[in-house]
Structures are given as structure tokens and as C-alpha cells.
Protein backbone atom coordinates (compact mmCIF):
# COMPACT_ATOMS: atom_id res chain seq x y z
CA UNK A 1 52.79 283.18 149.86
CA UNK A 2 56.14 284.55 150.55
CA UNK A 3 58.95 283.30 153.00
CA UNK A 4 59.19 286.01 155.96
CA UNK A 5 62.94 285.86 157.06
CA UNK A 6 61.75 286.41 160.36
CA UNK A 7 60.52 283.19 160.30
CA UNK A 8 62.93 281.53 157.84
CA UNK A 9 66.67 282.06 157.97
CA UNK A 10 68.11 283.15 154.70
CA UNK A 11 69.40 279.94 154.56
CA UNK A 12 66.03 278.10 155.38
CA UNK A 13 68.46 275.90 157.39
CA UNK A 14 67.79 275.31 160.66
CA UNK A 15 64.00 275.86 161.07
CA UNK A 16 63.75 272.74 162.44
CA UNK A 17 60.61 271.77 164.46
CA UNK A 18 59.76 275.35 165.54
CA UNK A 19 56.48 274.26 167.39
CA UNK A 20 55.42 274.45 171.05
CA UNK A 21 55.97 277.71 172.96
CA UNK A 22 58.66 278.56 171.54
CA UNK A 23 60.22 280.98 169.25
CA UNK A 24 58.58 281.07 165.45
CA UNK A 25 59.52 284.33 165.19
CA UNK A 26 60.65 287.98 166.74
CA UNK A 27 57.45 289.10 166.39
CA UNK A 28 55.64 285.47 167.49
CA UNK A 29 55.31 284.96 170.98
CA UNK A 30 52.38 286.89 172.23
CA UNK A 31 49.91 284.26 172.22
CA UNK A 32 52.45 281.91 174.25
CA UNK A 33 52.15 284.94 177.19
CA UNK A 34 55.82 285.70 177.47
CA UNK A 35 56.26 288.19 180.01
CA UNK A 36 58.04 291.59 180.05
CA UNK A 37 60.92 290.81 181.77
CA UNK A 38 61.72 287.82 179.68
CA UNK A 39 61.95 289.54 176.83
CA UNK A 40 65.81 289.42 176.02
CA UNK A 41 67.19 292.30 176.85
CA UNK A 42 69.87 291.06 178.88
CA UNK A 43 67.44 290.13 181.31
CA UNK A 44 68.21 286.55 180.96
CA UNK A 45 71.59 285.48 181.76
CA UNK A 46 74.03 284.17 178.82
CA UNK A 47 76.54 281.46 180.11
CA UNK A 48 79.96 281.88 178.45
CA UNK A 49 80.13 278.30 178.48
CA UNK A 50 78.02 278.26 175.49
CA UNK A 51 79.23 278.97 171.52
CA UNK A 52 79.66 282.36 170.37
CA UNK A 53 76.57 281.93 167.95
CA UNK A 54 74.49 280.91 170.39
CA UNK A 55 75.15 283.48 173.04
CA UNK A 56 74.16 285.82 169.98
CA UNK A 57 71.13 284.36 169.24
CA UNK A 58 70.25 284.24 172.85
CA UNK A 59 71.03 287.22 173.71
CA UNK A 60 68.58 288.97 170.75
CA UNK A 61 65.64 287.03 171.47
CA UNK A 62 62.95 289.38 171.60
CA UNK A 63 59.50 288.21 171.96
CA UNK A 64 56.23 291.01 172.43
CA UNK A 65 55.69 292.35 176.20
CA UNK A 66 52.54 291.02 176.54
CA UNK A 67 50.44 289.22 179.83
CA UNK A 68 49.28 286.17 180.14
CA UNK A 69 45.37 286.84 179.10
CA UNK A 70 44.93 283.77 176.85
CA UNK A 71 40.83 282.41 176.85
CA UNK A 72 39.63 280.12 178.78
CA UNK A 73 40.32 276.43 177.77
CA UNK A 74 36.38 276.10 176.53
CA UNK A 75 36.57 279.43 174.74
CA UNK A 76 35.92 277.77 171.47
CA UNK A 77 35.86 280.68 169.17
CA UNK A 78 38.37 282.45 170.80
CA UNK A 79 40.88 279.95 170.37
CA UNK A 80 39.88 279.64 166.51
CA UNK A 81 40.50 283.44 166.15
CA UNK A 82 44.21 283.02 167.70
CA UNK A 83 44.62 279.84 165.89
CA UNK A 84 43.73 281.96 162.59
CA UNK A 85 45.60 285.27 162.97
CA UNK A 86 48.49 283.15 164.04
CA UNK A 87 48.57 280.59 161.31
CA UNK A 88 47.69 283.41 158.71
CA UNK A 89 50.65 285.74 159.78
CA UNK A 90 53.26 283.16 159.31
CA UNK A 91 53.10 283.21 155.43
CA UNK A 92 54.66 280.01 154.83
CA UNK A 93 56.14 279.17 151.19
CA UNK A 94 55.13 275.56 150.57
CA UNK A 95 56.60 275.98 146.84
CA UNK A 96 59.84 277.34 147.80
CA UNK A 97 60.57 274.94 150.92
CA UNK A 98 60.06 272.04 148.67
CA UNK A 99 62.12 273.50 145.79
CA UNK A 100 64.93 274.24 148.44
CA UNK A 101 65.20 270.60 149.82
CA UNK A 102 63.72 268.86 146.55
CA UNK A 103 61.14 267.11 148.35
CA UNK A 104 58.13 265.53 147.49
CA UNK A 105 55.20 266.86 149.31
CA UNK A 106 51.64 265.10 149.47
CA UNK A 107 48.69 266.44 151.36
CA UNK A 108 46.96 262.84 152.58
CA UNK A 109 44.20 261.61 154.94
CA UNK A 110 45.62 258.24 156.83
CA UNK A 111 43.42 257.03 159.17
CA UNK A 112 41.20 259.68 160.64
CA UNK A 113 43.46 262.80 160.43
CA UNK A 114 44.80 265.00 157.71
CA UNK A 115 48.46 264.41 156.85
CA UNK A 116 51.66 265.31 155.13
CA UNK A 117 53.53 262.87 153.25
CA UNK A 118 56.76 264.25 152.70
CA UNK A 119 59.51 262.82 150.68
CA UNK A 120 62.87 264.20 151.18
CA UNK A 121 65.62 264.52 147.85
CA UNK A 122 67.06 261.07 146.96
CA UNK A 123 64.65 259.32 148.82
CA UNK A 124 63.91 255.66 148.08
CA UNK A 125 61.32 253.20 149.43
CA UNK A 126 63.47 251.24 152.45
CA UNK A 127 60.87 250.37 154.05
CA UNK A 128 61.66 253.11 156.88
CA UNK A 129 59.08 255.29 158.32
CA UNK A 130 59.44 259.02 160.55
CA UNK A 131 55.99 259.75 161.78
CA UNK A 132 56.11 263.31 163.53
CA UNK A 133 53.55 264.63 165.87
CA UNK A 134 54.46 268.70 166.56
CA UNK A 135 54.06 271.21 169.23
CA UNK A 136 52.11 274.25 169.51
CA UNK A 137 51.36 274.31 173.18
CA UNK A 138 47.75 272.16 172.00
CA UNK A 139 46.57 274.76 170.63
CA UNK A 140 49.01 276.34 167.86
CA UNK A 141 50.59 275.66 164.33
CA UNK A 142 50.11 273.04 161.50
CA UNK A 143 51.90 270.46 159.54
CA UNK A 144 52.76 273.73 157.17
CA UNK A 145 53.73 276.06 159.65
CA UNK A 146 55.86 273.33 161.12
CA UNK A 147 57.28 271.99 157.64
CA UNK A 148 60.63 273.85 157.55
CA UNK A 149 61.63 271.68 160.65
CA UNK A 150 59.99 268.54 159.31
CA UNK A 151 61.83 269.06 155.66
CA UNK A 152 65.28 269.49 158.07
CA UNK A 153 64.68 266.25 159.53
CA UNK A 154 63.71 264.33 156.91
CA UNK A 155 66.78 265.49 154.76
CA UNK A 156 68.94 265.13 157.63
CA UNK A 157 68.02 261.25 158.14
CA UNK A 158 66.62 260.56 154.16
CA UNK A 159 63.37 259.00 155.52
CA UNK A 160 59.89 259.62 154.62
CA UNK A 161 58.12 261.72 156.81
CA UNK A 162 54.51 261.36 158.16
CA UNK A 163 53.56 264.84 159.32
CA UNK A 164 50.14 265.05 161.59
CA UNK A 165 48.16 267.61 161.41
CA UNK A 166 46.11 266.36 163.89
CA UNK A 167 43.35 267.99 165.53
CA UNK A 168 44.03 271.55 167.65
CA UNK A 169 42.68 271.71 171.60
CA UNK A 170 40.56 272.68 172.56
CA UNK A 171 38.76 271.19 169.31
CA UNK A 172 39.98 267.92 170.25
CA UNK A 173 41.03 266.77 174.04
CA UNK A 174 43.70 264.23 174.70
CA UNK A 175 41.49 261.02 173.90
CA UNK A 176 40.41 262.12 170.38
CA UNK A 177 43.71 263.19 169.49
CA UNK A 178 45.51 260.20 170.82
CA UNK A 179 43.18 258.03 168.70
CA UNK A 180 43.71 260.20 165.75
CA UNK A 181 47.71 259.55 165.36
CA UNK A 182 47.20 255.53 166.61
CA UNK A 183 44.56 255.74 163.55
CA UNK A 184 47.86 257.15 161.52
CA UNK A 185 49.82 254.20 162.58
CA UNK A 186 47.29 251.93 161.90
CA UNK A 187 47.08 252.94 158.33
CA UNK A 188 50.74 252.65 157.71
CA UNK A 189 50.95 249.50 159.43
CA UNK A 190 47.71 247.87 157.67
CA UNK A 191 46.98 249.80 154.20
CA UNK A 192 50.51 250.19 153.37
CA UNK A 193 52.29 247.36 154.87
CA UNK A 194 54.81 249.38 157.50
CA UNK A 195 56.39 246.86 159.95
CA UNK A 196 56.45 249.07 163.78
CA UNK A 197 59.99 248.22 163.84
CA UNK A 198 60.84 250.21 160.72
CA UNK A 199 58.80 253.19 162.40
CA UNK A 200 59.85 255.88 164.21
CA UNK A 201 57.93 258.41 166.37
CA UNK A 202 59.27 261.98 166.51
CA UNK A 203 58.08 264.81 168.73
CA UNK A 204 58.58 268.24 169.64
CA UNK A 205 57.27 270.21 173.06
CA UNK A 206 53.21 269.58 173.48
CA UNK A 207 54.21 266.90 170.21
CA UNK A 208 56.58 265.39 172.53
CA UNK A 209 53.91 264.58 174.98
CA UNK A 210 51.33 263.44 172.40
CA UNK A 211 54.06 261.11 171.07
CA UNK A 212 54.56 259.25 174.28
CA UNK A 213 51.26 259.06 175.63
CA UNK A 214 50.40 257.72 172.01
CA UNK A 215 53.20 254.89 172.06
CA UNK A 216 51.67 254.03 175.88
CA UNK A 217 48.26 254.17 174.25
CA UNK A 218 49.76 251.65 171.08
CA UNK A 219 51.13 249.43 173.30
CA UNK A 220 48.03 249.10 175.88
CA UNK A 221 45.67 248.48 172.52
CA UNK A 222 47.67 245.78 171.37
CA UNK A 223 48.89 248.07 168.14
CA UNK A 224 52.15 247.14 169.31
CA UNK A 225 55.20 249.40 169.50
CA UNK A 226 57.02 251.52 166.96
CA UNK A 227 60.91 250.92 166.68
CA UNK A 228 62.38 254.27 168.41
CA UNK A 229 61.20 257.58 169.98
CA UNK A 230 62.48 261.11 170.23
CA UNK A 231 61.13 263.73 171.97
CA UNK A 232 62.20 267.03 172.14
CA UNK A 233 61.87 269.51 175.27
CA UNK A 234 58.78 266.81 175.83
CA UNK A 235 55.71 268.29 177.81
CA UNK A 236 55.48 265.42 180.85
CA UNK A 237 53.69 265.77 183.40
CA UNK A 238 50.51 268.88 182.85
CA UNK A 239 50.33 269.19 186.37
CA UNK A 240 53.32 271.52 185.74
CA UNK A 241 54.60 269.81 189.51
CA UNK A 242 58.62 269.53 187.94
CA UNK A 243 61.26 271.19 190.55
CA UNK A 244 62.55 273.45 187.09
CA UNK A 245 58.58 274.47 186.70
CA UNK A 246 59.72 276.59 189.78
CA UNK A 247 63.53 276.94 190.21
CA UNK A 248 63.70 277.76 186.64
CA UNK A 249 60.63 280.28 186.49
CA UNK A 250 62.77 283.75 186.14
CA UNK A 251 65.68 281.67 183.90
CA UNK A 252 63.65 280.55 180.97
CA UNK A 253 63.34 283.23 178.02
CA UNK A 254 60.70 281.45 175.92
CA UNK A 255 58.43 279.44 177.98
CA UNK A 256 56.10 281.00 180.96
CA UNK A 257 54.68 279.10 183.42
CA UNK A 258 51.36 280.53 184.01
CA UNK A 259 50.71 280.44 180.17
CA UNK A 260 51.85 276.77 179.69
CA UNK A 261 49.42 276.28 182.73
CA UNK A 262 46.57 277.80 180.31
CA UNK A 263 47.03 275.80 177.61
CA UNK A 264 47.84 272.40 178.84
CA UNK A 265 44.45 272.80 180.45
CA UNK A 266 42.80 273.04 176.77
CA UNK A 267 43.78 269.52 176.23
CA UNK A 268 42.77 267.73 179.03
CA UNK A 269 40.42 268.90 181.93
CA UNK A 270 42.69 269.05 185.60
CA UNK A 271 41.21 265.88 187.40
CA UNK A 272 42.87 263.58 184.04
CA UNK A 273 46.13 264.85 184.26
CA UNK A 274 47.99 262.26 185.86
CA UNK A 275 46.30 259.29 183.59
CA UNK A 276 49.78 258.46 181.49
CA UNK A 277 48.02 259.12 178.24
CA UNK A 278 47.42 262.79 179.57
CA UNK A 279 50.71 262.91 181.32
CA UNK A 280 53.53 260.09 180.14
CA UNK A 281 55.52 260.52 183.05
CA UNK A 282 52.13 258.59 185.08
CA UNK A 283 53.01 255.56 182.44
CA UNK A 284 53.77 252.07 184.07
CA UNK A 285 57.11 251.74 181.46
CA UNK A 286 58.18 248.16 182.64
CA UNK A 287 55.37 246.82 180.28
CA UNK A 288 57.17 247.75 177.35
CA UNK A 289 58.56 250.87 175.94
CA UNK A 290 61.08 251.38 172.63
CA UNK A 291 64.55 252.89 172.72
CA UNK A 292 64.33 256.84 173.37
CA UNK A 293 65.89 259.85 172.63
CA UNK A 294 65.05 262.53 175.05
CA UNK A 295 66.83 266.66 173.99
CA UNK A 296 66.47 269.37 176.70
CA UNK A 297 68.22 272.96 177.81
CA UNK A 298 69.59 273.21 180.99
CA UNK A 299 67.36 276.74 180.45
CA UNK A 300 63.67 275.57 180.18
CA UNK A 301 61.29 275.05 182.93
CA UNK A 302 60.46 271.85 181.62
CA UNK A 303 63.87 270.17 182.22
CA UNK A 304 62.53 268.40 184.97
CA UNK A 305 59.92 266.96 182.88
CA UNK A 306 62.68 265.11 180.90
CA UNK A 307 65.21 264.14 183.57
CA UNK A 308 62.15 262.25 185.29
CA UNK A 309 61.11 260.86 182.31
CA UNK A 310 64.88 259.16 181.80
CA UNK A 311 64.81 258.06 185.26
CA UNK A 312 61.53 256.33 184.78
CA UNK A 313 62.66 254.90 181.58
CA UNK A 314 65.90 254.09 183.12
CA UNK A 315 63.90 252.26 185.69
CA UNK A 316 62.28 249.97 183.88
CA UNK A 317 65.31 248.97 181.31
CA UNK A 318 64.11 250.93 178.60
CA UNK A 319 67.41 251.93 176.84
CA UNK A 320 67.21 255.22 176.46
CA UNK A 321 69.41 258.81 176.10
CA UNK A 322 69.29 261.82 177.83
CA UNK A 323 70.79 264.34 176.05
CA UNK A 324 70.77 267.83 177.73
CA UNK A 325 72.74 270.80 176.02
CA UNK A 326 74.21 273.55 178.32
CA UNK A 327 72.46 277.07 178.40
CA UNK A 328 69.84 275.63 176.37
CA UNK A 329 66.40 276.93 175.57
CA UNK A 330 63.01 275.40 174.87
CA UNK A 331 63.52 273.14 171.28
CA UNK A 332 66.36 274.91 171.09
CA UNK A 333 67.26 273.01 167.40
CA UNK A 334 64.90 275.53 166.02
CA UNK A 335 64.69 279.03 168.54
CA UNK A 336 68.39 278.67 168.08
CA UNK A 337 69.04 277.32 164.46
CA UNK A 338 72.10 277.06 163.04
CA UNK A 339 74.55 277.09 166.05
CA UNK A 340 76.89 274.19 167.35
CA UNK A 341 74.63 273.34 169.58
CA UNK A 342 71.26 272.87 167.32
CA UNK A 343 73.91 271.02 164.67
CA UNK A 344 75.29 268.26 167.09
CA UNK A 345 71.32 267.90 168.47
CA UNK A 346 69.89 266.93 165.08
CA UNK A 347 72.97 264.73 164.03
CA UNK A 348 72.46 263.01 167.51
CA UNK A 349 69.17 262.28 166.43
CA UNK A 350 70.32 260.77 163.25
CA UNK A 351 72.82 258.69 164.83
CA UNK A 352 70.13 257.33 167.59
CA UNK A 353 67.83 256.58 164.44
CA UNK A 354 70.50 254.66 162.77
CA UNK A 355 71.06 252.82 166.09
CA UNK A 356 67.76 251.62 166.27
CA UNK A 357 65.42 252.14 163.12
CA UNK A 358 67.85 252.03 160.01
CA UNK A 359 69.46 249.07 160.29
């Protein structure tokens, strides 16, 4: 398989947690129904107030004019083709990604869903733990198409990585796949002795949301609760009700609306959205929550989805950061790799991990 620099930077830098509706590549974006007039040519506005590098980048994304004529959410073999001409055209090197960050890459089962165990340069046992769920709008990408971000992370911080490559909607709806990463953390915890303190849960987009309703989920079970969260541009609430759903409609050059509305109903059917498994932001939080990290643009249509989720945190004396980046796309640490901006995110989530997991 060879690395496509559309996809990978020359550097290989940066590529971090490319997942949920958002940019893999220039040529990427048709199956997350990105519409004509979003397509970069100066169509979306580029605040000066924003680094040179990132206006750039901004400025040249480019993603296929294409409508929003996704399947239906039961459209099972419809969904598999997309899955498979998408995963397929990404031509991810696993060999040369490891060789790059001298990691240590495993291909597991834990629990009821395929994993990778990933092992970044220098690593040694500490007892720590990153478990990272990522996006894909529910229906998209892999723990190899999203490695180059998971490798970035796990070098950043020097932890172990547990990368799920859980179930695709609409294969598997919200239940199922909730069970299958709390089945994840019950094999770290019980086969291999992980104390929830020393774990982290890390999540990207659709990830982000599977990560929180999953900790809500933990915590109602009696698993118990991992030691810190971070969620990046974190899907919220499906019912796609957020004020920046609307306001920020025409603003947004990677995510659309009326595609995100598609595929959020592939995971979970329209009468469950507001159960706080389905939708975090429904979550009763003053039973218990850990410390969270919460990334967002000020130019995503799912800003609103984070800034209630802080307030509901907030709420309920959850410490907890909200740490929104100016002129900011959709997991912008990845669609915009390698500026200021996607540099100070990730070492922000180092620092909140050293706060409250690597002690």
C-alpha cells in the first residue's frame, strides 16, 4: 500500500484524528454531502485573525461538488459499498506509519470488538492507558484509516493507545456499539489489570459522541469511570436542535447539515435520540462525570453542541475545559494539520492528560 500525500502530509505530521465529516482528503468528501458552494473557493470567509498557515489551508480546501444523496439509514448494502470504495481509496501505509513514529502496532480482539494496540517509540509499561473511539459520521473509516492521528497522539503524550474499531452503523446502532467499547474497558480493567483512573477516553466528531455516551453508559453499569475525557468537535445532541446547526449553516466548509442529519440517523432511529447514551448532552451529569476536555472552531455547526455540553458539565461541578480556537473548522487538529492552531490543540491535550491521568 502506498502513502497518498493527499492524505498524508509529506511530513506525516499532523494527520491527527482525521475522522468524522471532515477533511481526509481533497478528493474525500463526497460521501459526507458537501455542497457546491462550500467548496473553498473563497466562498467561505477567512478571518485575518487567524495564522497565516491556517488562512492557507483554509482557504484551499476543496472538497467534490456533490448533493446530499447518501442511502437511506437501513440501506444495508449500500452503506457497505461506500464504506468499501471509501476505505479502499485511502491506501493507507501501515508499514511506513509505524516505521515513521517507531511504534509498535498489534491487531487485538478485547472484549467483543476488534482493536489496535498501539505502542508509541520509547514507550514503557506506566500503568497509563489512551483508549480512542474515532469519527466517521457512524458510518465511515477504521482504526487504519484513522491511525496517522492515533500514532500523533500517542507520540505526543507516550501512552499506549487502544484504538476501536468498533462496529460501523448502520451494522451496529448505538446500543451494540456502546456495549462493544464498555466490553473494551472491561477487558483492560479485568484481563489486564488497568485501574479506570489510569484510563483515558479520547474522541473525535461521531467518536466524540460514542465516547461520552459510553462513560454515561460505564458509570450507570457500575463499570465505574475512566480518569479523563476529551472530545473533539463532539457530536451532542442528533437531533441536530444546536443554535450553530442553523446560524452557522452557510459558514461551515466541511460539515453539512442535511448530510450529518442522514447519517446520525444510521445510528440510532429518531424517537431515541434524546436518551443520553444516543445524545450525551440528555445525560443527568451530577451523578458523576470525570474531568473533560472539550476542542471546537468557532466555524462548525456543531459548536453549539460543545458550548452546551460545558455548561451542563459546568453545572453539575464536573471540572472541565472548553477550549474553542478562532476561525476554526470541524477537528480542525487534522483538516488543518500542522498550523499554530492544530499545534497548541494537541499540546493542550497533553497538558489536560498530565493534569489528570499521568500523575
Amino acid at each position: 500500500m502506498r502513502i497518498r500525500t493527499s492524505v498524508f502530509l509529506p511530513t506525516l505530521l499532523g494527520f491527527f484524528l482525521l475522522s468524522t465529516l471532515f477533511l481526509l482528503s481533497n478528493h474525500d468528501l463526497s460521501i459526507f454531502g458537501q455542497d457546491s458552494t462550500q467548496n473553498g473557493k473563497n466562498s467561505i470567509y477567512i478571518p485575518p485573525t487567524i495564522s497565516k498557515e491556517a488562512q492557507q489551508k483554509l482557504s484551499t480546501l476543496q472538497p467534490d461538488l456533490v448533493s446530499n444523496n447518501l442511502p437511506g439509514p437501513n440501506d444495508l448494502n449500500a452503506w457497505k459499498k461506500i464504506f468499501q470504495e471509501r476505505e479502499s481509496g485511502r491506501d493507507v501505509n501501515i508499514t511506513a506509519l509505524s516505521e515513521f513514529y517507531q511504534a509498535n502496532l498489534t491487531y487485538a480482539k478485547m472484549g467483543n470488538s476488534n482493536v489496535m494496540d498501539i505502542k508509541p517509540n520509547n514507550w514503557s509499561n506506566d500503568d497509563k492507558i489512551l483508549v480512542y473511539t474515532h469519527g466517521g459520521g457512524y458510518t465511515q473509516l477504521s482504526a487504519n484509516t484513522t491511525l496517522g492521528g492515533a500514532l500523533e497522539i500517542a507520540n505526543t503524550t507516550g501512552l499506549r493507545m487502544i484504538s476501536i474499531d468498533y462496529t460501523l452503523a448502520p451494522f451496529s446502532k448505538w446500543n451494540q456499539t456502546t456495549d462493544q467499547i464498555l466490553s473494551v474497558i472491561q477487558d483492560l480493567k479485568s484481563n489486564q489489570g488497568y485501574s479506570l483512573d489510569n484510563l483515558a477516553m479520547i474522541g473525535d466528531s461521531a467518536g466524540g459522541d460514542m465516547t461520552l455516551g459510553s462513560v454515561l453508559k460505564m458509570r450507570d453499569t457500575g463499570i465505574g469511570l475512566p480518569g479523563a475525557v476529551v472530545v473533539l468537535s463532539p457530536n451532542t445532541d442528533l437531533t441536530l436542535t444546536g443554535d450553530t446547526v442553523t446560524t452557522l449553516r452557510d459558514a461551515d466548509p466541511i460539515l453539512n447539515a442535511d448530510a450529518v442529519k442522514i447519517m446520525v440517523s444510521t445510528y440510532a432511529n429518531p424517537n431515541e435520540y434524546t436518551i443520553p447514551y444516543v445524545s450525551p448532552i440528555y445525560g443527568n451529569f451530577t451523578e458523576g462525570f470525570p474531568p473533560t476536555l472539550i476542542q471546537v472552531g468557532t466555524k462548525e455547526i456543531l459548536l453549539s453542541d460543545s458550548v452546551r455540553l460545558y455548561q451542563a458539565l459546568d453545572q453539575a461541578h464536573i471540572p472541565v475545559k472548553l477550549d474553542v480556537y478562532e476561525g476554526m473548522p470541524h477537528v480542525f487538529q487534522g483538516a488543518l494539520a500542522n498550523t499554530p492552531e492544530s499545534k497548541i490543540a494537541i499540546s493542550k491535550i497533553n497538558d489536560f492528560l498530565k493534569e489528570y491521568l499521568i500523575r
